[in-house]
Protein backbone atom coordinates (compact mmCIF):
# COMPACT_ATOMS: atom_id res chain seq x y z
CA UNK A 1 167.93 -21.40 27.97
CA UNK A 2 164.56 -20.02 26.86
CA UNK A 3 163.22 -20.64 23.07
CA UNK A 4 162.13 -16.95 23.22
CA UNK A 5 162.58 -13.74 25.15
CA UNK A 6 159.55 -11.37 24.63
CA UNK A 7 159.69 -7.30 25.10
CA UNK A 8 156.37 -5.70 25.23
CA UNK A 9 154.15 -3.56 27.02
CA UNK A 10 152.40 -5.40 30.13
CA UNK A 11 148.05 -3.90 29.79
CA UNK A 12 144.87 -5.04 31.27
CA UNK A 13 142.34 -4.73 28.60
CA UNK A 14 139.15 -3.40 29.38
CA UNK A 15 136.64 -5.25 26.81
CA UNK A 16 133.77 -3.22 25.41
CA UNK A 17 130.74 -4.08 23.20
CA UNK A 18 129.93 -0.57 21.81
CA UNK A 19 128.46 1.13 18.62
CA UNK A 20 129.93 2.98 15.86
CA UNK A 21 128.28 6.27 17.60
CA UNK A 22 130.56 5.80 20.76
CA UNK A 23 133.52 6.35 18.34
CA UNK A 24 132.00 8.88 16.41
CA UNK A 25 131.27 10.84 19.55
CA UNK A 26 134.69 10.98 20.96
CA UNK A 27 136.78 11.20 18.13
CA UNK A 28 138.17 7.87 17.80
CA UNK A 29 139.92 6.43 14.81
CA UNK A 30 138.31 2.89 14.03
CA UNK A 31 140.61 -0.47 14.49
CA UNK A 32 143.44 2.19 15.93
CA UNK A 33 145.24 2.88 18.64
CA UNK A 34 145.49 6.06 20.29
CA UNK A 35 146.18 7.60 23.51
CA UNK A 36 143.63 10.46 25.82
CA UNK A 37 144.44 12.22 28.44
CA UNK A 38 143.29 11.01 31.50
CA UNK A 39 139.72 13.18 31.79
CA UNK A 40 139.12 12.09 28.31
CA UNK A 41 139.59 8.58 28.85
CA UNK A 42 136.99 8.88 31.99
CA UNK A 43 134.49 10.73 29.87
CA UNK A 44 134.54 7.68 27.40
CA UNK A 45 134.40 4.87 30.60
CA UNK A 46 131.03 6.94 31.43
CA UNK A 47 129.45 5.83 27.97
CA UNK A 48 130.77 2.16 28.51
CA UNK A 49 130.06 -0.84 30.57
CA UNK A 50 133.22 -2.77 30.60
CA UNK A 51 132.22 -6.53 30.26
CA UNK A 52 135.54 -8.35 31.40
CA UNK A 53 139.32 -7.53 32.36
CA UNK A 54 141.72 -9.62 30.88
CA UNK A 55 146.07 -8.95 30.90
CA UNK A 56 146.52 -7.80 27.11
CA UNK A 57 149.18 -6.26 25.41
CA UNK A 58 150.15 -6.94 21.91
CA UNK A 59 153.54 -9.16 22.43
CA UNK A 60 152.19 -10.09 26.05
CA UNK A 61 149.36 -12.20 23.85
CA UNK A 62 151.85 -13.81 22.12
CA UNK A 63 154.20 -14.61 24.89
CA UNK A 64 151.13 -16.29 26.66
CA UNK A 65 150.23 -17.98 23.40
CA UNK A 66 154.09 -19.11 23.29
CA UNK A 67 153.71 -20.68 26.67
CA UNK A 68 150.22 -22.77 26.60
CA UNK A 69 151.82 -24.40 23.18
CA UNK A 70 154.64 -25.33 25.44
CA UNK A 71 157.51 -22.93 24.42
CA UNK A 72 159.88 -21.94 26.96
CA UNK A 73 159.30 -17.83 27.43
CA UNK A 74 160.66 -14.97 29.22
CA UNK A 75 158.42 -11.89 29.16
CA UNK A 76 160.29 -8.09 29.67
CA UNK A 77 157.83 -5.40 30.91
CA UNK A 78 157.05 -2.90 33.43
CA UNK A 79 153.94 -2.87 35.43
CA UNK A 80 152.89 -1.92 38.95
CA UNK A 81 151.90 -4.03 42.05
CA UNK A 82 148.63 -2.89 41.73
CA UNK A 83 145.17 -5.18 41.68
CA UNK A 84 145.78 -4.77 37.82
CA UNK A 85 149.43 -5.81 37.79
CA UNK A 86 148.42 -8.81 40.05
CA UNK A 87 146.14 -9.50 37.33
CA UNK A 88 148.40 -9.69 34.73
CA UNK A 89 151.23 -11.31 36.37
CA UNK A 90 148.83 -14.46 37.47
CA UNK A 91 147.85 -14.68 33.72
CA UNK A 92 151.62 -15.09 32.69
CA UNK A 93 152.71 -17.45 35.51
CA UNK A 94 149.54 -19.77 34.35
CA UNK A 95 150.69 -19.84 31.25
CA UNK A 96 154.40 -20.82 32.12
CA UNK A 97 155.94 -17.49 31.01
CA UNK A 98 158.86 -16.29 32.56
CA UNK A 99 158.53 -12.52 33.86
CA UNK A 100 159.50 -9.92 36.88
CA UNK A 101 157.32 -8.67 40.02
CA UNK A 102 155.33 -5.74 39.94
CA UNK A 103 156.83 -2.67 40.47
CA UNK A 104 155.36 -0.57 43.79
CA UNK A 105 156.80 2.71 41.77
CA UNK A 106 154.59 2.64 38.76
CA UNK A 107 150.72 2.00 37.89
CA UNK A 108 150.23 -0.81 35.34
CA UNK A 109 149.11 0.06 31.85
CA UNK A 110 145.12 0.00 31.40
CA UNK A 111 143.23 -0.07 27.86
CA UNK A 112 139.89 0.32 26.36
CA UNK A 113 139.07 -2.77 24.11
CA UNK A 114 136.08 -1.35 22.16
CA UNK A 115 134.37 -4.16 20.27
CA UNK A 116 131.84 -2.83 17.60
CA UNK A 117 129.14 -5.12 15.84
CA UNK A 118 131.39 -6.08 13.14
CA UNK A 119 134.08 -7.69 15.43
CA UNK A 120 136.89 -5.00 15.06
CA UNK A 121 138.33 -3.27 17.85
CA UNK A 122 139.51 0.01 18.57
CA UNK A 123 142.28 0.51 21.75
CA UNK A 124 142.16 3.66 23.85
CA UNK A 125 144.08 4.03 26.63
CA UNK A 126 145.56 6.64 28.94
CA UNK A 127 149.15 6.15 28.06
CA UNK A 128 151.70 3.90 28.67
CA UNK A 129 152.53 4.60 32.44
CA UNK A 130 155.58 2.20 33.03
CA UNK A 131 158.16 2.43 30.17
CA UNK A 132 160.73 -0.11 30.22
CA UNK A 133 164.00 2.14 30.54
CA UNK A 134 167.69 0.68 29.58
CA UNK A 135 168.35 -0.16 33.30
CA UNK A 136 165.37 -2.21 33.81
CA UNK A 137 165.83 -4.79 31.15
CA UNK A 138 166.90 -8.33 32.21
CA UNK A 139 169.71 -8.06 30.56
CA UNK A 140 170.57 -12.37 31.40
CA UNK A 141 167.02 -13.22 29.92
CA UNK A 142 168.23 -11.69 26.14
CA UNK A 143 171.59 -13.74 26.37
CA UNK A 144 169.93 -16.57 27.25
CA UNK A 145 167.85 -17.16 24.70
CA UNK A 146 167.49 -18.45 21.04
CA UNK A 147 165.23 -15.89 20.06
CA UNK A 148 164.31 -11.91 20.91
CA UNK A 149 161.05 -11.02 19.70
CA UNK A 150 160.26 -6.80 20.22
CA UNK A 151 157.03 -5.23 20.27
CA UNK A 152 156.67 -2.55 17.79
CA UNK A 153 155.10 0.01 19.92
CA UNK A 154 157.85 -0.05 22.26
CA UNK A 155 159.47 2.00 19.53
CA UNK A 156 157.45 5.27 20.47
CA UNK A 157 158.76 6.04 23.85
CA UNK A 158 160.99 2.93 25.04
CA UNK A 159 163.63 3.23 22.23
CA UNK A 160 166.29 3.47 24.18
CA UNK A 161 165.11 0.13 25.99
CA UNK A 162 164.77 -1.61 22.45
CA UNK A 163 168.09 -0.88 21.34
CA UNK A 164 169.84 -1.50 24.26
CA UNK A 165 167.89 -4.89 24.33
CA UNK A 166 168.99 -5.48 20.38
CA UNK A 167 172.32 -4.78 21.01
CA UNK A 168 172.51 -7.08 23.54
CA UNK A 169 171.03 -9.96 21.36
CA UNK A 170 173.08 -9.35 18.32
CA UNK A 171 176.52 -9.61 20.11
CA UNK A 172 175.70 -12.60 22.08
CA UNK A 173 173.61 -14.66 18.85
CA UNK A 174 170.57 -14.36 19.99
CA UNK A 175 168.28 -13.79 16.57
CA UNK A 176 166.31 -11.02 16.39
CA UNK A 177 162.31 -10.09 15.25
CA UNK A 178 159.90 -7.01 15.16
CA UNK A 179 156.68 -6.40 15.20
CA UNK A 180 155.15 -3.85 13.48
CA UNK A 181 152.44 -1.55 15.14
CA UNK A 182 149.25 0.95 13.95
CA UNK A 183 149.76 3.50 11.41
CA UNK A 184 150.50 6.78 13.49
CA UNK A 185 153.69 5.17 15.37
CA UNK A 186 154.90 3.42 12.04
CA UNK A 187 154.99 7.27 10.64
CA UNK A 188 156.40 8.88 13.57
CA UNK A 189 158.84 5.95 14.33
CA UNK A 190 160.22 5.61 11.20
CA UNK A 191 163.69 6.86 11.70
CA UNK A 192 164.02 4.14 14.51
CA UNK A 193 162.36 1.25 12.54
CA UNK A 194 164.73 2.05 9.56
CA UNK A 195 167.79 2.25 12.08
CA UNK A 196 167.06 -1.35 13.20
CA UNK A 197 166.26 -3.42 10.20
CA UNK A 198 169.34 -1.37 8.55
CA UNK A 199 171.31 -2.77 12.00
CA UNK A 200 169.97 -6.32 10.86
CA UNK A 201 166.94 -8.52 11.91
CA UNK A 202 166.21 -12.11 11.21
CA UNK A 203 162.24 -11.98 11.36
CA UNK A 204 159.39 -8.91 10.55
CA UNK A 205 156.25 -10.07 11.66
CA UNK A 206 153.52 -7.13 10.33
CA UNK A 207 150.03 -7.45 8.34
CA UNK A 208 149.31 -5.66 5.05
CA UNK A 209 148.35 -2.37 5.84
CA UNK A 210 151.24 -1.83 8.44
CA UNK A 211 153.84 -3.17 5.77
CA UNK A 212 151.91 -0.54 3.65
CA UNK A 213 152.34 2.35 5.71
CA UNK A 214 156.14 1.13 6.26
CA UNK A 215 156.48 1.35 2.50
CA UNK A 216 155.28 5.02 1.93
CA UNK A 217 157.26 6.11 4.14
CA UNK A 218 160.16 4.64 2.47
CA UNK A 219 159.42 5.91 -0.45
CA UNK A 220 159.50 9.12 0.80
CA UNK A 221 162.96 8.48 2.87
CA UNK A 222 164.63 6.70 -0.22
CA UNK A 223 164.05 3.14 -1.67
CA UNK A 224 166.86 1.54 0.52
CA UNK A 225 165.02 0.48 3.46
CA UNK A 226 161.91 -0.93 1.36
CA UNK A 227 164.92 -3.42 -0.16
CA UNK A 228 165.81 -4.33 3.40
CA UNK A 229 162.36 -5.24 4.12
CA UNK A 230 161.68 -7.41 1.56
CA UNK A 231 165.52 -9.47 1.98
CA UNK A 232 164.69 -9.67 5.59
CA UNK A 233 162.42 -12.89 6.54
CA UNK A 234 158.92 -11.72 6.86
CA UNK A 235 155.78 -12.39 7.51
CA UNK A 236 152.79 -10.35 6.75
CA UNK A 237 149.03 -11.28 7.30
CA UNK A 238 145.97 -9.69 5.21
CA UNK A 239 143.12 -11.14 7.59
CA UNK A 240 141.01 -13.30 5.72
CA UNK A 241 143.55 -13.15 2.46
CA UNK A 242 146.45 -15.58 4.33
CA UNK A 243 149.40 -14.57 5.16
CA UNK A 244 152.92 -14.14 3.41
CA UNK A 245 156.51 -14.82 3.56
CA UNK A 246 158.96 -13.10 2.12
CA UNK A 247 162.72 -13.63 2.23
CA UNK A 248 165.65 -12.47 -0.36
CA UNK A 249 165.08 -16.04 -2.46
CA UNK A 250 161.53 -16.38 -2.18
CA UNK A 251 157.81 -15.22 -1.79
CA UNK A 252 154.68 -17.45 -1.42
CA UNK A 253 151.37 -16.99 0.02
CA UNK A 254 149.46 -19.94 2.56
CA UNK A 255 145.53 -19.22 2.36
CA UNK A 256 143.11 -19.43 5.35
CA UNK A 257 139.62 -19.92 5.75
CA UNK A 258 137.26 -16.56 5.96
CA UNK A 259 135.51 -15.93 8.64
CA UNK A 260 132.50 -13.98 7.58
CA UNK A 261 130.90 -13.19 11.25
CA UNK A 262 134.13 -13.18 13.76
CA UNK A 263 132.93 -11.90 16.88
CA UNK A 264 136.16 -9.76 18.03
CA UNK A 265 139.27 -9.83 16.18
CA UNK A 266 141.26 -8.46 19.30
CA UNK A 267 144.44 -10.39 19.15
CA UNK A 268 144.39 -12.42 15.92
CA UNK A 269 147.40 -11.01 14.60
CA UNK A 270 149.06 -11.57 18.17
CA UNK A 271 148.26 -15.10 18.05
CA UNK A 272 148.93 -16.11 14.46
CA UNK A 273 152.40 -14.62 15.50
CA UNK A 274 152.66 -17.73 18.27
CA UNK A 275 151.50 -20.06 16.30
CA UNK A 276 154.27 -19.04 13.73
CA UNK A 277 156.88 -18.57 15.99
CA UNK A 278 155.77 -22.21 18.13
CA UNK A 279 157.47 -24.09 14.66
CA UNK A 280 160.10 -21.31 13.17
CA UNK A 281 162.00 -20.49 16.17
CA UNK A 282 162.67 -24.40 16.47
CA UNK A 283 163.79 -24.50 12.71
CA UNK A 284 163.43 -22.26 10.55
CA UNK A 285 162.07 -24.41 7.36
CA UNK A 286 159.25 -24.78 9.20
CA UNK A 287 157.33 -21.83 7.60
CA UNK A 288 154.33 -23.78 6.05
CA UNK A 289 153.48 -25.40 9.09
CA UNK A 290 153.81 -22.06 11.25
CA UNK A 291 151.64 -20.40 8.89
CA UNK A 292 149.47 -22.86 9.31
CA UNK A 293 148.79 -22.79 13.05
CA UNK A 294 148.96 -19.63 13.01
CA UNK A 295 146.23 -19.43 10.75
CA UNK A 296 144.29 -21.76 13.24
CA UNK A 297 144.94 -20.15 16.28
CA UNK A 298 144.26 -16.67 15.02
CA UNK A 299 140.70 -18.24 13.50
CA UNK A 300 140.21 -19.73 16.92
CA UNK A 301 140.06 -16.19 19.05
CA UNK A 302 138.38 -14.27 16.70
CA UNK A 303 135.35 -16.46 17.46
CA UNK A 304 135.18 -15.13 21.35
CA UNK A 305 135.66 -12.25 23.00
CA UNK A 306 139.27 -11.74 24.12
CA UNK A 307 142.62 -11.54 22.78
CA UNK A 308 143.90 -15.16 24.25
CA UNK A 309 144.09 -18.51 23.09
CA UNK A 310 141.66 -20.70 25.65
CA UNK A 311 142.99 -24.13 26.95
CA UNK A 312 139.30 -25.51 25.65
CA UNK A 313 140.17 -24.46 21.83
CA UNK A 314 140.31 -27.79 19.69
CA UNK A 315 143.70 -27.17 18.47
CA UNK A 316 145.82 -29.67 16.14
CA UNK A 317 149.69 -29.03 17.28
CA UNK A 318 152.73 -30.95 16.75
């Protein structure tokens, strides 16, 4: 039995120190995510120098994060059996986590990390080149677990694959949690995202703005979803503000310590999600204390480069 089954895409990020000009030059929306086309995405590798490869991926993070704090995990992806799927897959087995062979069919997901002076990041990639599809879930991984945690920008183009995977969860009692994801697939994606939480989760894992951006367009659609929202268990960061939870009986906020100088805040959210998720999916009354180390670990990686907790962070975990 794992704790928690993860679905997410499976990346290798590219990181990038760059300037605010870089961006400028090629169109790029700051702390976003977008997509090129393949020419474009050269172009922009011509005005970087790429400084280290690490396996990335937004619930891929938190699945590794899962598995150093001891958690037993099962990770759900596509990627190839290329040098960069290699890459990725040793990354996950160090960790512990749980998750399938490359896949000689496919080329394995590659993004631009670009890191400007004042720590934020901005992802650029090519696409996402190996979509999980409704036959390729592991289908015995979802039933066997407590928990199924989904990566919101799976939503975009692996729908079918999420609600398959959902489906599966709900009628065999395995709880169910979402992540939320950047502003231009929370607006296109909102039919789906209001489909699911209507269908019934037990966890929303999002930061401020992205809750924001969920709640316009629920205004616009009709005030019934924004009520769903707030009775479903949730938890919503706002950086160096803390983070809330929110359930039908309750609302409170945990404080953190600001970081004034963070040298790249790739992955903070990702791992403040494991170190939430390393206490609730145990038992659920744990919220303080998840809060808490999530609060640590997220403070942890946003003083290095890189998007993973580091088995030399001084970390205080029960």
């Amino acid at each position: 039995m794992y704790d928690i089954t993860i679905m997410g895409n499976s990346a290798v990020d590219a990181l990038v120190n760059t300037t605010e000009d870089v961006l400028l030059k090629h169109n790029l929306n700051k702390s976003d995510f977008q997509t090129r086309e393949f020419d474009e995405f050269i172009a922009l590798n011509d005005d970087c120098m790429v400084e280290k490869f690490e396996a990335g991926g937004s619930t891929a993070n938190t699945a590794y994060a899962l598995g150093k704090l001891g958690n037993k995990v099962a990770f759900i992806s596509r990627f190839g059996a290329d040098p960069s799927g290699k890459h990725f897959k040793n990354e996950m087995m160090s960790a512990g986590v749980n998750t399938s062979n490359g896949d000689d069919s496919v080329r394995t997901m590659e993004i631009f990390v670009l890191i400007t002076p004042d720590g934020e990041r901005t992802f650029v990639s090519p696409g996402t080149t190996a979509p999980l599809c409704e036959n390729t879930l592991d289908i015995e991984k979802i039933k066997n677990s407590k928990w199924l945690l989904i990566e919101g920008y799976l939503l975009l183009d692996q729908y079918k694959a999420v609600a398959k995977a959902l489906q599966i969860a709900r009628e065999n009692g395995v709880k169910t949690a979402l992540t939320l994801a950047s502003s231009a697939i929370l607006e296109v994606c909102f039919d789906e995202i209001s489909t699911e939480i209507d269908n019934g989760l037990d966890l929303i894992l999002a930061n401020k703005k992205e809750l924001d951006v969920l709640a316009k367009s629920a205004k616009e659609n009709g005030a019934k979803i924004l009520k769903q929202v707030h009775d479903t268990p949730s938890v919503i960061t706002n950086s160096g503000d803390g983070a809330t939870y929110t359930d039908k009986n309750q609302e409170f906020t945990i404080d953190t310590t600001k970081i004034d100088n963070p040298v790249d805040t790739t992955g903070a959210g990702d791992a403040f999600a494991a170190g939430f998720l390393h206490y609730y999916i145990k038992n659920e009354d744990d919220i303080i204390q998840g809060i808490q180390l999530g609060h640590q670990l997220a403070g942890e990686v946003i003083m290095r480069t890189g998007a993973r907790i580091q088995d030399n962070m001084n970390l205080e975990i029960i």
